[in-house]
N, C-alpha and C. Protein backbone atom coordinates (compact mmCIF):
# COMPACT_ATOMS: atom_id res chain seq x y z
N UNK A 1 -16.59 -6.61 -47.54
CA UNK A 1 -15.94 -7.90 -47.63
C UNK A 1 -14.56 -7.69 -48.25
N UNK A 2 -13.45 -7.95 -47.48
CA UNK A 2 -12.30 -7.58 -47.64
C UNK A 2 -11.77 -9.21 -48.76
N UNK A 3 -11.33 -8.58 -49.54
CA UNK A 3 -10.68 -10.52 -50.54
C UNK A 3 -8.79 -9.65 -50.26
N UNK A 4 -8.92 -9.94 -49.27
CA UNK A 4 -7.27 -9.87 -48.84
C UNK A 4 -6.18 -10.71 -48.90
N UNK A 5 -6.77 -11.86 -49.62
CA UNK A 5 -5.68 -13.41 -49.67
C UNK A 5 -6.29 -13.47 -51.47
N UNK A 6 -5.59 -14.62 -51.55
CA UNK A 6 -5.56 -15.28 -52.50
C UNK A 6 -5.00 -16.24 -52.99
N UNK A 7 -5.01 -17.47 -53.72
CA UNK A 7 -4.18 -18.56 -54.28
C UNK A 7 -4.70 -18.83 -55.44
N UNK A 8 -3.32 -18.88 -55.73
CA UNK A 8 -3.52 -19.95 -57.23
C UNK A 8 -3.59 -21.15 -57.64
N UNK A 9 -4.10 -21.84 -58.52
CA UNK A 9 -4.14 -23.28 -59.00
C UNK A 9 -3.86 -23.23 -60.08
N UNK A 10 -2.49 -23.64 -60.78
CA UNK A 10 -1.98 -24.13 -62.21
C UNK A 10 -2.48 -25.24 -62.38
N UNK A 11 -2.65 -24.98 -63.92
CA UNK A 11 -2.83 -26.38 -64.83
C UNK A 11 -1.47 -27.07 -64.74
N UNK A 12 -0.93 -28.45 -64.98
CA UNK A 12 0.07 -28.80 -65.08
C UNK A 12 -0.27 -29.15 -66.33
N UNK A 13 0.99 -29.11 -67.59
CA UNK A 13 0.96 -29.88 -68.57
C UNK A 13 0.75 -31.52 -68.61
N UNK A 14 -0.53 -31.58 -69.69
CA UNK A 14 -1.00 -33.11 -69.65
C UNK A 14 -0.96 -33.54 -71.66
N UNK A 15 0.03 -35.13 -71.54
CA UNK A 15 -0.60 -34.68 -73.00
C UNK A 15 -1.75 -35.69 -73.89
N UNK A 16 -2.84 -35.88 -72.41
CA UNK A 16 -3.90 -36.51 -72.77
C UNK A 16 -5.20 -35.74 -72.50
N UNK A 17 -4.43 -34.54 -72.16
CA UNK A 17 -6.03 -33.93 -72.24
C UNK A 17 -5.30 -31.99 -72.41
N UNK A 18 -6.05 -31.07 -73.33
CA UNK A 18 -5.83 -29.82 -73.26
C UNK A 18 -5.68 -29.20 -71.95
N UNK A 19 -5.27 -27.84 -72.09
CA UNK A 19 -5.28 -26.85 -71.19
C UNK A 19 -7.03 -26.46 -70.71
N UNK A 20 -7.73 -26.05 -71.94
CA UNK A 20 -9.15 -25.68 -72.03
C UNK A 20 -9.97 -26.85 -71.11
N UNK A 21 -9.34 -28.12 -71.80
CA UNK A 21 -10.36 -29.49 -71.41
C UNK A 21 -9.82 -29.47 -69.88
N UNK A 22 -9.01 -29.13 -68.70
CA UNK A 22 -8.78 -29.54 -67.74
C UNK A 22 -9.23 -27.96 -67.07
N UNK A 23 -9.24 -26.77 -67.59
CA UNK A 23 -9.78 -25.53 -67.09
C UNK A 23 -10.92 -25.50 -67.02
N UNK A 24 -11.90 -25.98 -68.05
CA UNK A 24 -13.27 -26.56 -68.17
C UNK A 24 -13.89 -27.62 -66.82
N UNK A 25 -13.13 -28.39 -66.72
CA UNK A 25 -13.24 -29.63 -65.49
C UNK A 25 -12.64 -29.01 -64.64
N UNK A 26 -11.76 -28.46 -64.10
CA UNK A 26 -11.43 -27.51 -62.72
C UNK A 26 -12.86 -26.47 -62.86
N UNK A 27 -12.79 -25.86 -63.68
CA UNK A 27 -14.35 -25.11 -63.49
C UNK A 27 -15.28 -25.03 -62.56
N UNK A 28 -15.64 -26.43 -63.47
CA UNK A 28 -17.11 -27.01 -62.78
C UNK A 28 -17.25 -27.55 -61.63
N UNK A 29 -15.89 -27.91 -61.27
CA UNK A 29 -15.93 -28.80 -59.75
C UNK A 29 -15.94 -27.58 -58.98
N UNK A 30 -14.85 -26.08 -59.39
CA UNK A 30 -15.51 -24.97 -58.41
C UNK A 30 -16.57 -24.49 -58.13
N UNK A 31 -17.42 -24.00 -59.63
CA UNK A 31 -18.84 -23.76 -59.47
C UNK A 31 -19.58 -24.78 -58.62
N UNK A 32 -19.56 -26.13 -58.59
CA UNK A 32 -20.55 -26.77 -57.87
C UNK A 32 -19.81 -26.70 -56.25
N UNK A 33 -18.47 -26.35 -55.61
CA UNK A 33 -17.96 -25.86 -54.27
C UNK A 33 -18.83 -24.35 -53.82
N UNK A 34 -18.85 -23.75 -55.11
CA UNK A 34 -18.96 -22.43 -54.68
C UNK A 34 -20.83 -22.36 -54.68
N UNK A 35 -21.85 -22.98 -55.26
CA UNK A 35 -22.89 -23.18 -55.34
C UNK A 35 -22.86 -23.68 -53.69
N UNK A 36 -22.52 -24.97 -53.37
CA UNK A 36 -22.43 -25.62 -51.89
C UNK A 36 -22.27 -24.61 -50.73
N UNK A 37 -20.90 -23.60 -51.35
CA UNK A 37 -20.98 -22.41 -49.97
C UNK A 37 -22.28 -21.44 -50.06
N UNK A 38 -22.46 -21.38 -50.90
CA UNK A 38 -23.33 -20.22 -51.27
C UNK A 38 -23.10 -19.31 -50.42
N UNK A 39 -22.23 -18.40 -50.19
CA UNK A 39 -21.62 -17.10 -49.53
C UNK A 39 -20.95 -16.14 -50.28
N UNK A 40 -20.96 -16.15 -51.88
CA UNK A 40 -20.51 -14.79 -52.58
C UNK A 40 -19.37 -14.17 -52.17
N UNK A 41 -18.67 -15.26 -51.72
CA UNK A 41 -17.13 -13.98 -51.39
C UNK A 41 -15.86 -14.60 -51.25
N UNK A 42 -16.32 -15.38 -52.59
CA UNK A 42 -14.98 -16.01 -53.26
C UNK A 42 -14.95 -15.35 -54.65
N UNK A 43 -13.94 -14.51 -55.25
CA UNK A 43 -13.98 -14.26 -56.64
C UNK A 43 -13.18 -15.25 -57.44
N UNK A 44 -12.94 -14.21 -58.75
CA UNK A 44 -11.95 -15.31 -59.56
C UNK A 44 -11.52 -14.80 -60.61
N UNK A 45 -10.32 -14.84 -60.74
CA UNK A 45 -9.75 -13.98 -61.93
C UNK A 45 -8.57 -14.90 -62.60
N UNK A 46 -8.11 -14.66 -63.90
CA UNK A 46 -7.34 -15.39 -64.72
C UNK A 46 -5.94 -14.64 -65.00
N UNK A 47 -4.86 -15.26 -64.36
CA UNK A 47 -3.84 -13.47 -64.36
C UNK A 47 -3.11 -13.82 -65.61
N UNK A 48 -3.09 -15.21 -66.20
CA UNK A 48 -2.16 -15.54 -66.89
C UNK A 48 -3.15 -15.11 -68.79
N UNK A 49 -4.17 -14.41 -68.28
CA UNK A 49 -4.71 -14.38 -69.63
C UNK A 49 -4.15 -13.76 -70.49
N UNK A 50 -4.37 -14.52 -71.96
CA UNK A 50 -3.30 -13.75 -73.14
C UNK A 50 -3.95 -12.83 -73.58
N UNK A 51 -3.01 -11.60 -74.45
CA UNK A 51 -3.91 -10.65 -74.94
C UNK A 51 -4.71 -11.11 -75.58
N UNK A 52 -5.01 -11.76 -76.47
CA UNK A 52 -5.94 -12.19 -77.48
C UNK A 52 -6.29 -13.80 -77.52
N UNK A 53 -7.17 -13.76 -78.00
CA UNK A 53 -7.97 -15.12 -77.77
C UNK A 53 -8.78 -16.03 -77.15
N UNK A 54 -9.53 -17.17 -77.40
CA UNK A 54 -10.21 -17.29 -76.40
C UNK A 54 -10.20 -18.35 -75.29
N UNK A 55 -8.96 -18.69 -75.21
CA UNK A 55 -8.90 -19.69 -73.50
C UNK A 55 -8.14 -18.26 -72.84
N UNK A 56 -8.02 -19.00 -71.65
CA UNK A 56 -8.10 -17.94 -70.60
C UNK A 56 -6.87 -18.10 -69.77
N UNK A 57 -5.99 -19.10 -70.26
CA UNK A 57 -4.55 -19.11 -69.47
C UNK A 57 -4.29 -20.70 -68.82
N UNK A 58 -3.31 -20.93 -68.01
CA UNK A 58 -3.56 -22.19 -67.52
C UNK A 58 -3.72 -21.93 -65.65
N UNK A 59 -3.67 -20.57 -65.56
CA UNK A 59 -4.08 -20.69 -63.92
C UNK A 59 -5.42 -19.92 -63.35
N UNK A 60 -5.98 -20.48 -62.26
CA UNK A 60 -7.56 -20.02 -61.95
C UNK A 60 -6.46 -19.24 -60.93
N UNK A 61 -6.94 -18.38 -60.47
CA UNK A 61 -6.27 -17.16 -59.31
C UNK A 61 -8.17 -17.19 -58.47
N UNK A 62 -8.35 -17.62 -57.14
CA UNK A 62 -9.31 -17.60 -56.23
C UNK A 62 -9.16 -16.19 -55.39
N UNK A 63 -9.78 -15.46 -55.05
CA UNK A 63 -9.68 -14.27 -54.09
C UNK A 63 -11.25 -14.48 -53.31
N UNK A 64 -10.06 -14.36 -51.51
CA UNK A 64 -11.33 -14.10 -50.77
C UNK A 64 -10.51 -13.79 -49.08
N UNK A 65 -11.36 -13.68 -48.37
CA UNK A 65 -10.48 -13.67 -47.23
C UNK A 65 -9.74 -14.68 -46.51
N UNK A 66 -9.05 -15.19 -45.70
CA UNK A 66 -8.06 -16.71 -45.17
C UNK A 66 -9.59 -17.12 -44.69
N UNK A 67 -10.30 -16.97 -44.13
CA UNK A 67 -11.98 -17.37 -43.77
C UNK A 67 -12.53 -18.37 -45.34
N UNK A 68 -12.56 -17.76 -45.86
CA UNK A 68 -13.37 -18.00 -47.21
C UNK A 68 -12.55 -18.80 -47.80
N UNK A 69 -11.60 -18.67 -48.16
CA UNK A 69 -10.65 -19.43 -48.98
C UNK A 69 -10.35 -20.94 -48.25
N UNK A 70 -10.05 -20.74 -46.70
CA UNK A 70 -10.30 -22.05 -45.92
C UNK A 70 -11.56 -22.96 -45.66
N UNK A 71 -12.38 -22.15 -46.01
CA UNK A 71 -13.88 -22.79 -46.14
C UNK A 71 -13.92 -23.77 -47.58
N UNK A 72 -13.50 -22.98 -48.83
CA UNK A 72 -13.25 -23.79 -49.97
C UNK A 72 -12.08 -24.73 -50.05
N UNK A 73 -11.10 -24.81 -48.94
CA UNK A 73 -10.25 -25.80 -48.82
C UNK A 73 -10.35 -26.82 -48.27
N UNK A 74 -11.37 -26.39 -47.43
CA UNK A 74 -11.65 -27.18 -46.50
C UNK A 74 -12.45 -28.91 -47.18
N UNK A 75 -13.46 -28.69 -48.07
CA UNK A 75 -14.49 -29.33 -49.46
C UNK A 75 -13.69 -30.23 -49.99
N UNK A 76 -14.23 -31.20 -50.30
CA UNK A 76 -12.94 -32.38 -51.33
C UNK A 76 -13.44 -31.67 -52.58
N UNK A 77 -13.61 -30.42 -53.36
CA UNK A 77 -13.99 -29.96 -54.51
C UNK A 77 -13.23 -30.24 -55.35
N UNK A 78 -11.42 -31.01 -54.93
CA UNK A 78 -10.78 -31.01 -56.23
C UNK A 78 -10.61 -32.14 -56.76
N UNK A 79 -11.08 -32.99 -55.75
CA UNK A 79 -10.87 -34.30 -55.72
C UNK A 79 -11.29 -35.04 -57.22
N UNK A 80 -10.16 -36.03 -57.99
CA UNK A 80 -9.89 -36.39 -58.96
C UNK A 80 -9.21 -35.46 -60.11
N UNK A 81 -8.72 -34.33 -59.24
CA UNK A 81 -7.71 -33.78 -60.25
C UNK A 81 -6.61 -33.42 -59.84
N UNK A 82 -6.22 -33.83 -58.83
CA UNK A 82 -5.25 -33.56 -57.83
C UNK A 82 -3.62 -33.67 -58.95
N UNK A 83 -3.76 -34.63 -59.52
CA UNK A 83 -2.67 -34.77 -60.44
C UNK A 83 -2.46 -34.33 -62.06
N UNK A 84 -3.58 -33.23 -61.86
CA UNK A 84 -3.47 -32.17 -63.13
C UNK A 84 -3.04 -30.82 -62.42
N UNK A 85 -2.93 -30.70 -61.24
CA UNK A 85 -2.86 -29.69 -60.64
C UNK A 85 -1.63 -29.00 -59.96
N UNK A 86 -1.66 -27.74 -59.87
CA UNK A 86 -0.65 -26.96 -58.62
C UNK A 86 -1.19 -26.28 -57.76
N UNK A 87 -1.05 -25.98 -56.66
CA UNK A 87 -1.57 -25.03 -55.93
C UNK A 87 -1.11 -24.51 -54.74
N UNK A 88 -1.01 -23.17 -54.88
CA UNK A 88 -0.32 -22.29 -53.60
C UNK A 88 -1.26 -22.19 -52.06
N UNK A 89 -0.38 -22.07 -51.58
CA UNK A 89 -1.17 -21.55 -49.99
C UNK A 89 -2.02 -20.59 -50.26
N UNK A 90 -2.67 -19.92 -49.31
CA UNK A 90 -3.24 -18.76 -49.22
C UNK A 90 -2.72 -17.52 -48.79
N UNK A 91 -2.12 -16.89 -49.43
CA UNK A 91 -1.19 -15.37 -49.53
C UNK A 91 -1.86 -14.20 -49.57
N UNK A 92 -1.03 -13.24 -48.57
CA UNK A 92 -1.84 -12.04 -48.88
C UNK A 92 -1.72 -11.21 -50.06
N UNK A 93 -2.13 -10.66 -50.49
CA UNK A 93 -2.14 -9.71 -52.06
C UNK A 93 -1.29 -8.67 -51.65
N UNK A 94 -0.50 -8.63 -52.82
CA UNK A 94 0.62 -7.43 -52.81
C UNK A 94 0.09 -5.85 -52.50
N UNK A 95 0.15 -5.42 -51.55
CA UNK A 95 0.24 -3.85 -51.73
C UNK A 95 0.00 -3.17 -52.52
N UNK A 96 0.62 -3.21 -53.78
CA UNK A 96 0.56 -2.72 -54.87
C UNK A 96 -0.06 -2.58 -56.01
N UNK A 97 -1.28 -4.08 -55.42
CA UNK A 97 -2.13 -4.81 -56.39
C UNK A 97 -3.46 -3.35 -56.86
N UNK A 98 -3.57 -3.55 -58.21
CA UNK A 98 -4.82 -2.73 -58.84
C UNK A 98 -5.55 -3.56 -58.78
N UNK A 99 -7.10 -3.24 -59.12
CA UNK A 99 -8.28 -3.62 -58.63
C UNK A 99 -9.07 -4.24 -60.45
N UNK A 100 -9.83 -4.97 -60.64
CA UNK A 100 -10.52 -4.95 -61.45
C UNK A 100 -11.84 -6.11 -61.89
N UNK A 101 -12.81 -5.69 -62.24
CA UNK A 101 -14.20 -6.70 -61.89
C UNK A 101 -14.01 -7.83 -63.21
N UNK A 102 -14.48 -9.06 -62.95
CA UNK A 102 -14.45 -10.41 -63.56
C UNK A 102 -15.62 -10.81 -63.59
N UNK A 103 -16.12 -10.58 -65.27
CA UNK A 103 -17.56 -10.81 -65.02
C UNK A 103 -18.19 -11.76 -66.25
N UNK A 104 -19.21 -11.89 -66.39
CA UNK A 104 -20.25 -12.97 -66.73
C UNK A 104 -20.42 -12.03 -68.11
N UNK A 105 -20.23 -12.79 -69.63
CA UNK A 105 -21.36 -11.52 -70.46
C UNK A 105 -21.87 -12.91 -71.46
N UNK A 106 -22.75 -12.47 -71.24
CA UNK A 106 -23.94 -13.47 -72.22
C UNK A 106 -24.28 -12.66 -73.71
N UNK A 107 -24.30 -13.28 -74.89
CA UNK A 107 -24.63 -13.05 -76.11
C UNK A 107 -25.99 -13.27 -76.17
N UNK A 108 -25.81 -12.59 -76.61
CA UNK A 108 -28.00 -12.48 -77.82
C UNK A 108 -27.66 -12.92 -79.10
N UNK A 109 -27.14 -14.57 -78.92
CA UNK A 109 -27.08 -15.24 -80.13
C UNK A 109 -27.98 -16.21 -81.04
N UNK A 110 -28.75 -16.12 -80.27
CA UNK A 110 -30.45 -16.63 -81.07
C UNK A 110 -31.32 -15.89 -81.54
N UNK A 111 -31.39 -15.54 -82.92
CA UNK A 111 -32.67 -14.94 -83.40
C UNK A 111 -34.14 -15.38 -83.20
N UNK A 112 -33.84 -17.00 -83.08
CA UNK A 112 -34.74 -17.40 -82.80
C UNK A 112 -35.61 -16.91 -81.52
N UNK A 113 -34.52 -17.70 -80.45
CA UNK A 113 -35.58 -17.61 -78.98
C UNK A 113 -35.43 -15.83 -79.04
N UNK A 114 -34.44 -15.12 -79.27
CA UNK A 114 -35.21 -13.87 -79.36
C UNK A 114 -36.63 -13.12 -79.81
N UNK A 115 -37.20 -13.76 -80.92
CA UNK A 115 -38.44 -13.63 -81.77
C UNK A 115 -38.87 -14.74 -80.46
N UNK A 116 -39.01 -15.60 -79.75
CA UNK A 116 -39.87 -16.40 -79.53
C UNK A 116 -39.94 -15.21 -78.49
N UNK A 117 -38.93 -14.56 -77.58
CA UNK A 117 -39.43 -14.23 -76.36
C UNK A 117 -40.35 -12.73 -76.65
N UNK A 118 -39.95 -11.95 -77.94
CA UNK A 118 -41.01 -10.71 -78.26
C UNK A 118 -41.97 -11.33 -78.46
N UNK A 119 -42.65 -12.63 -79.15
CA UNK A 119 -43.93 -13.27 -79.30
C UNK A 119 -44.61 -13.52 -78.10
N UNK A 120 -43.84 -13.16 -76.67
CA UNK A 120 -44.58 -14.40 -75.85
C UNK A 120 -45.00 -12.97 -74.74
N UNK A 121 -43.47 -11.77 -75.09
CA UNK A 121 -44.17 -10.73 -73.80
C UNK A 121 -44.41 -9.54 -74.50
N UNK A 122 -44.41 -9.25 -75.93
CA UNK A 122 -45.13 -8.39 -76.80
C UNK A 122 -46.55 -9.01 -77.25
N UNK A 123 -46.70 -10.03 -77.19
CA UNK A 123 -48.36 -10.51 -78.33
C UNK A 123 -47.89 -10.42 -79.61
N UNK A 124 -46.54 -10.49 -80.02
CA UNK A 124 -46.54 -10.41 -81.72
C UNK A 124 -46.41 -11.70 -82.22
N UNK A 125 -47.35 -11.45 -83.76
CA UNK A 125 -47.05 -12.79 -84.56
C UNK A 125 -45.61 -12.71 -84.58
N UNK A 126 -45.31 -14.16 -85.92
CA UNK A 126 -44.77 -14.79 -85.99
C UNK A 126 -43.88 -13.63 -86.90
N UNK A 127 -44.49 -13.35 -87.75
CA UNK A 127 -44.33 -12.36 -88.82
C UNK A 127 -43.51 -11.12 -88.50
N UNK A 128 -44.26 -10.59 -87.50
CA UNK A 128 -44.16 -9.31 -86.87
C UNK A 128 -42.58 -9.35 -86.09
N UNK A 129 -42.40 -10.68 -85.55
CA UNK A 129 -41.33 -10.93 -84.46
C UNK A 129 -40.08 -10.81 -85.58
N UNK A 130 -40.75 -11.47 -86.67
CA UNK A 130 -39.21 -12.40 -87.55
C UNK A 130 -39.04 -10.46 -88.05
N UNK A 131 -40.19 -9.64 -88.68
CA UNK A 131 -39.29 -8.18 -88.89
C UNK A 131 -38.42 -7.83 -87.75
N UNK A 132 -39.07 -7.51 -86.46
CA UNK A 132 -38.29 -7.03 -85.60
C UNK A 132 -36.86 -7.58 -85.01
N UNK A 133 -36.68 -8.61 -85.23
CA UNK A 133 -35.37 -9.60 -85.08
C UNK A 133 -34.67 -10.39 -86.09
N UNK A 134 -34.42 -9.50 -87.50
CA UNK A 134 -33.51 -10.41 -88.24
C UNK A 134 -32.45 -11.54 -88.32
N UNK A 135 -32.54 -12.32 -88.64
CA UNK A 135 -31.37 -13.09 -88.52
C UNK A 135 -29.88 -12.72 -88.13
N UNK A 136 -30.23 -11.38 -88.74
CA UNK A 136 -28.52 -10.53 -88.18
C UNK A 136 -28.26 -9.36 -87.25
N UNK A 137 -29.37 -10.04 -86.49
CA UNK A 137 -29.80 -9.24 -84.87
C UNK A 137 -28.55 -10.40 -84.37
N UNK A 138 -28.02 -12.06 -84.25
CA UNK A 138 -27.09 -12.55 -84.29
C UNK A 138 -25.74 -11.81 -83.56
N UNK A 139 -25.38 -11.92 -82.00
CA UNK A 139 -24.52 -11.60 -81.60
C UNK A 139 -23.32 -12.47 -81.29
N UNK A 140 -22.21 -12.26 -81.74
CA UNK A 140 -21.02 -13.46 -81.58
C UNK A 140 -20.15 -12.24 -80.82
N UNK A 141 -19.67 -12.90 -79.94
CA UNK A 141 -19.02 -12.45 -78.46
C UNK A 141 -17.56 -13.16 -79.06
N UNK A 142 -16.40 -12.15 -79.40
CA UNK A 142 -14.77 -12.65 -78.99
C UNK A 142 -14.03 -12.66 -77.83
N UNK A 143 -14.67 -13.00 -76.70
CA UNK A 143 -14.36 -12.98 -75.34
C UNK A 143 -13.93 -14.50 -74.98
N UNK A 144 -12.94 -14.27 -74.33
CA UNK A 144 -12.34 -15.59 -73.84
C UNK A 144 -13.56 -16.45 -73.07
N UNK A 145 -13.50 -17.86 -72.93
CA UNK A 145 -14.85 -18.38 -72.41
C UNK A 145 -14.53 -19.76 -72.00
N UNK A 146 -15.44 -20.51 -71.10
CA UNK A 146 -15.11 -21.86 -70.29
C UNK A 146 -16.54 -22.57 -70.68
N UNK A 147 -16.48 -23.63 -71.02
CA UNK A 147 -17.29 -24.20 -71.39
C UNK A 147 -17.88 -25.09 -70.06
N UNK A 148 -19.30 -24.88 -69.87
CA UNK A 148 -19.68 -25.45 -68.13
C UNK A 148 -20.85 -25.50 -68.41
N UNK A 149 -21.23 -26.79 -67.57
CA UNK A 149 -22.89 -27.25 -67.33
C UNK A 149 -23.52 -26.35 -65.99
N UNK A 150 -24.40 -25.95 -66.34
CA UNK A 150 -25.46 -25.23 -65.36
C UNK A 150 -25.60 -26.35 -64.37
N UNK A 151 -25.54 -25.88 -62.95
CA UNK A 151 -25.81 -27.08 -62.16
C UNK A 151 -27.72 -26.80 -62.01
N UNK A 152 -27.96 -25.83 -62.40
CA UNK A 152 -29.64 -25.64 -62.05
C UNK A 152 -30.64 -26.43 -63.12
N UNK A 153 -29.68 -25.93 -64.88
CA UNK A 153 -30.52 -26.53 -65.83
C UNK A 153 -30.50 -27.68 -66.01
N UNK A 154 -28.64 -28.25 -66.02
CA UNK A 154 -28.37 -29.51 -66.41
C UNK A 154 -27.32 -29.11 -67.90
N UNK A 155 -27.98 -28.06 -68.62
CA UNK A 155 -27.50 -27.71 -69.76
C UNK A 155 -25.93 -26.76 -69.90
N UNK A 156 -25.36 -27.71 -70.98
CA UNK A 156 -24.26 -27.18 -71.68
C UNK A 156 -24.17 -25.63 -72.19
N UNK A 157 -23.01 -25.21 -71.89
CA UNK A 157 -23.27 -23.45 -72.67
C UNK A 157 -21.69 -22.96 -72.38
N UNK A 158 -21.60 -22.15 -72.99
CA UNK A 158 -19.79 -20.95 -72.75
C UNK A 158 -20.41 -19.92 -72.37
N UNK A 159 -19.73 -19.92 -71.02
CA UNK A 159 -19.59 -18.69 -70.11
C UNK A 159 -18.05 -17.77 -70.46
N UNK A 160 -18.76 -16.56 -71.17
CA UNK A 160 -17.77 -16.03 -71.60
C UNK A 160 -17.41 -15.18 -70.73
N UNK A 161 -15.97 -14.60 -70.85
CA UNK A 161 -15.40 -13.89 -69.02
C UNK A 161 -15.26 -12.78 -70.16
N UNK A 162 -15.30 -11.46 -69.09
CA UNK A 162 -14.93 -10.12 -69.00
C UNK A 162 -13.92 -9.81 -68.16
N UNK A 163 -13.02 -9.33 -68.13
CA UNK A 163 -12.00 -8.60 -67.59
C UNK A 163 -11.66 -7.31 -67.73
N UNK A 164 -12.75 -6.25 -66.56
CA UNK A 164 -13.04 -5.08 -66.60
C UNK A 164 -11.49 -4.23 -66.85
N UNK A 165 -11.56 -2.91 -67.01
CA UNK A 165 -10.53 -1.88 -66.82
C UNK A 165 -10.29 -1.96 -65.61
N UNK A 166 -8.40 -1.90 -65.19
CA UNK A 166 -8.08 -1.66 -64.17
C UNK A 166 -8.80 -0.31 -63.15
N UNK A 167 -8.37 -0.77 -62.31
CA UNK A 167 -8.76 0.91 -60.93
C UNK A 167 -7.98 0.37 -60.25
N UNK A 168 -7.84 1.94 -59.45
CA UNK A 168 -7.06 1.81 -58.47
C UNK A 168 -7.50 1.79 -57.15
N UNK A 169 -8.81 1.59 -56.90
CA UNK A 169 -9.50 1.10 -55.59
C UNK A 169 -10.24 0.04 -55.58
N UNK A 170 -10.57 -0.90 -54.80
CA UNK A 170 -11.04 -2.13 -54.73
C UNK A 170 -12.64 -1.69 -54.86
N UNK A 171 -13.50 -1.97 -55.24
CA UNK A 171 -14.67 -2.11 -54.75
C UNK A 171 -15.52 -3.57 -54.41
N UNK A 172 -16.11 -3.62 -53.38
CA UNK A 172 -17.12 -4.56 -52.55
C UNK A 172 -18.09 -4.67 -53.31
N UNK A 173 -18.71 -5.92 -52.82
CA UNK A 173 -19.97 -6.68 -53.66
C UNK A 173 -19.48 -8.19 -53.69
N UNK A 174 -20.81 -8.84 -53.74
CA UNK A 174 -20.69 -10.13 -53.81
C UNK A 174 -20.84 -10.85 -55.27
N UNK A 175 -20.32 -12.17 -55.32
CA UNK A 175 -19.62 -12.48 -56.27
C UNK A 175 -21.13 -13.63 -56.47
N UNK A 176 -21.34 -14.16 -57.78
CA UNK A 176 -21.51 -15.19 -58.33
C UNK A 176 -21.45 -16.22 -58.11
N UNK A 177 -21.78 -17.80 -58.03
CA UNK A 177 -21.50 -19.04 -57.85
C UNK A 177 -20.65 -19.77 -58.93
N UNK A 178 -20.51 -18.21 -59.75
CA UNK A 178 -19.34 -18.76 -60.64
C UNK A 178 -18.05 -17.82 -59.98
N UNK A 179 -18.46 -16.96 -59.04
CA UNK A 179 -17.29 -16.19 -58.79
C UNK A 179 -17.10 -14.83 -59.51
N UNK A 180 -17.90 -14.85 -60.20
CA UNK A 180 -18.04 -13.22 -60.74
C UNK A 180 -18.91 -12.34 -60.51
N UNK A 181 -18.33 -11.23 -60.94
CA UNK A 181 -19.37 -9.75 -60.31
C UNK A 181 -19.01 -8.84 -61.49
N UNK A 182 -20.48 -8.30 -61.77
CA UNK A 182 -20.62 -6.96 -62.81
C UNK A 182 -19.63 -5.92 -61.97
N UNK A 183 -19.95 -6.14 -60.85
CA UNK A 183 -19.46 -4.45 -59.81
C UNK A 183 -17.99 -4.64 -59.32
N UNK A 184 -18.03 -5.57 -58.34
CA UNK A 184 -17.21 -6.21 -57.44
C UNK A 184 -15.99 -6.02 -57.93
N UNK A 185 -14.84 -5.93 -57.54
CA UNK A 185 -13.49 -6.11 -57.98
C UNK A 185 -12.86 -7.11 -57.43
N UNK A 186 -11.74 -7.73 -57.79
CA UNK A 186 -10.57 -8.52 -57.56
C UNK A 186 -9.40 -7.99 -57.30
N UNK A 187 -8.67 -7.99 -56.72
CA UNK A 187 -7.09 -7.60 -56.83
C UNK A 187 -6.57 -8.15 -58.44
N UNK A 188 -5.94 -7.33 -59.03
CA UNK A 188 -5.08 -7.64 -60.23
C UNK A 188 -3.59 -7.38 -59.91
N UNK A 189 -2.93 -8.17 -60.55
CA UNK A 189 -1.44 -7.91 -60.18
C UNK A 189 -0.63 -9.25 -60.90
């Protein structure tokens, strides 16, 4: 699966609602487009991300082929944000572009449901669980992150992004209904 195009969508400055609060709501209206295609071969990468910290810039960058990308254009997915928005045609990726994967990383930030889940597929007490999982078993993730409702659970959570090491070859694989892949690469540039 070749992601040989790509476009961008800027945030426009608003000063009734954040950058985060309108990247958050562009989000979710993609995830629930990209859930609808269910075809894995739309990615998504953040080019404007700062070195440090945790929002993620004010532009979503989409990668997929003029096929794919016209399929998601095709969707009223943006509909009611049309006037927070910018957005480019569908362009081919520079030549020159390096490669790199955009991915999903989840924290092991509950001691709790951690001890609940050794109780439930070990057989350990209560006791036994709380030794094996201290309170400062506690993982806090400094990864930039978008705050989005699961369209499966219903439930609230931060999906924190990874932005692998560059390469200099693309690699294939299908993407997420959020648009990400452990493996997969994006064009960077």
């Amino acid at each position: 699966m070749a992601l040989s195009h790509y476009l961008d969508i800027t945030l426009r400055p608003d000063p009734e609602f954040s950058p985060a609060h309108l990247l958050n709501a562009l989000y979710a209206k993609l995830h629930r487009a990209l859930v609808h295609l269910g075809t894995g071969d739309i990615g998504v990468s953040f080019p404007q991300l700062p070195p440090q910290g945790q929002h993620l810039g004010r532009v979503l960058r989409l990668h997929g082929s003029p096929e794919a990308l016209q399929r998601l254009q095709a969707l009223p997915w943006l509909q009611g944000m049309h006037d927070h928005l910018q957005w480019s045609e569908a362009t081919p990726v520079p030549p020159h572009a390096q490669h790199r994967s955009v991915s999903r990383v989840q924290a092991k930030s509950s001691p709790d449901r951690l001890r609940r889940r050794q109780m439930k597929r070990k057989g350990l007490t209560e006791a036994q669980a709380l030794a094996q999982v201290p309170d400062s078993a506690r993982e806090t993730l400094t990864l930039p992150y978008l705050d989005v409702h699961s369209s499966s659970t219903r439930q609230r959570f931060r999906l924190f992004v990874r932005h692998g090491p560059l390469q200099a070859h693309a690699v294939d694989g299908l993407f997420s209904a959020y648009g990400f892949s452990p493996n997969a690469t994006v064009p960077w540039f």
